[in-house]
Protein backbone atom coordinates (compact mmCIF):
# COMPACT_ATOMS: atom_id res chain seq x y z
CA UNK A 1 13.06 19.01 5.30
CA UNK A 2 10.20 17.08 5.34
CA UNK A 3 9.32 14.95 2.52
CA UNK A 4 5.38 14.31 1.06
CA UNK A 5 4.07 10.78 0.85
CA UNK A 6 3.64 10.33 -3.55
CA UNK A 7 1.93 7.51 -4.78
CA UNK A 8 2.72 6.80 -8.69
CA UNK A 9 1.04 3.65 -10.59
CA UNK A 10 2.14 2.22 -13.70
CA UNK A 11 -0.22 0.64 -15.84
CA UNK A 12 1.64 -0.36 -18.45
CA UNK A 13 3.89 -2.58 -15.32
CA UNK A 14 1.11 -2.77 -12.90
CA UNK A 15 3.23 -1.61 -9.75
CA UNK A 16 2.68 1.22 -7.46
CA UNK A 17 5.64 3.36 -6.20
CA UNK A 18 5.15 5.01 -2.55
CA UNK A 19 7.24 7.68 -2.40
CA UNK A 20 8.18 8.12 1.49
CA UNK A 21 11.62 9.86 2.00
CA UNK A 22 13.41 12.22 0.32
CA UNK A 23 16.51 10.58 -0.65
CA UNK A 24 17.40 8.89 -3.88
CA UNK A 25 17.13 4.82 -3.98
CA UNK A 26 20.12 2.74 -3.56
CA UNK A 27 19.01 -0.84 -2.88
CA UNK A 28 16.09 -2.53 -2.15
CA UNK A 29 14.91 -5.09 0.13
CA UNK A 30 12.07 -7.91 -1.12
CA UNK A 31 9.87 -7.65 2.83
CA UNK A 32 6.98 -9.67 1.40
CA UNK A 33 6.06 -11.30 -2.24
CA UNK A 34 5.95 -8.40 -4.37
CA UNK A 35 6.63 -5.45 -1.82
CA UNK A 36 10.54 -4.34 -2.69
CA UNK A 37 11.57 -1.91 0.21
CA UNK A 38 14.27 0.70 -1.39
CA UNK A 39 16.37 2.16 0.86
CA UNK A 40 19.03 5.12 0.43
CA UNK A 41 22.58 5.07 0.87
CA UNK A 42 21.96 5.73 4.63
CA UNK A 43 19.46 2.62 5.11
CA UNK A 44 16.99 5.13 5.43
CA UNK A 45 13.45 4.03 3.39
CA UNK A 46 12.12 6.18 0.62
CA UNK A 47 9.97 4.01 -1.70
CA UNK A 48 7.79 0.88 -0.98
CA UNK A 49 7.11 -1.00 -4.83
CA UNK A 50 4.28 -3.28 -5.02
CA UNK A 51 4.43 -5.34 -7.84
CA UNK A 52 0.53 -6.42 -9.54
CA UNK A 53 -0.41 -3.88 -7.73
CA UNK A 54 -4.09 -3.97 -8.94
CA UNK A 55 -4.47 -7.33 -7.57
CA UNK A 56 -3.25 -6.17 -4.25
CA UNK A 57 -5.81 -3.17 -4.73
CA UNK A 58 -8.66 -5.42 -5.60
CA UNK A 59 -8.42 -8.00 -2.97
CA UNK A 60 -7.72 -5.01 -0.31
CA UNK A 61 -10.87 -3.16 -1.57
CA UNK A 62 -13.07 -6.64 -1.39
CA UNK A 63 -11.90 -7.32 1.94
CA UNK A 64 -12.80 -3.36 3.01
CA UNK A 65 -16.31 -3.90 1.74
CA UNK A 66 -16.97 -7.32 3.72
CA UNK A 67 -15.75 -5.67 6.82
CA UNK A 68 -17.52 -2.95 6.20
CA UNK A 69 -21.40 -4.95 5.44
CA UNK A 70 -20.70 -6.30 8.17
CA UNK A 71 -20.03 -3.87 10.88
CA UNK A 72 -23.10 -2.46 9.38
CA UNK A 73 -25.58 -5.37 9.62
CA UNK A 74 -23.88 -5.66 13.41
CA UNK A 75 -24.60 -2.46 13.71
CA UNK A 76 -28.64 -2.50 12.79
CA UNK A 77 -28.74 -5.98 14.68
CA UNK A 78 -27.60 -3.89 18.07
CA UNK A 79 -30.02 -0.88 17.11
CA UNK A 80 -32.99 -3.06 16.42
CA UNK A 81 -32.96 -4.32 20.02
């Protein structure tokens, strides 16, 4: 059976929850500061926790929005010639 990707955010903790498998958390790994891997009893993965999550989101969001200005000034600079 396949499983839906869930995304869940706590305000109140400020971590996000990515529900990615189906099975039931058993331990959890720490991959990077503030991203906790949990695995089930298999070693399969089923959630990825970030941890201040909404500073994660910001920065993410910035960094979309100066890639994004500019691939579009790039772009005009190649249309203008």
């Amino acid at each position: 059976m396949k499983s839906k990707l869930k995304v869940k955010y706590s305000p109140d903790a400020d971590a996000m929850i990515i529900t990615v498998g189906s099975g039931r958390p058993d331990h959890g790994d720490e991959k990077a500061p503030g991203v906790i891997m949990h695995y089930d009893k298999n070693n399969e993965l089923v959630e990825i926790e970030i941890l201040d999550a909404s500073e994660l989101i910001s920065a993410t969001v910035r960094q979309m929005a100066k890639t994004t200005k500019k691939a579009l000034i790039h772009a005009e600079a190649s249309s203008s010639c």
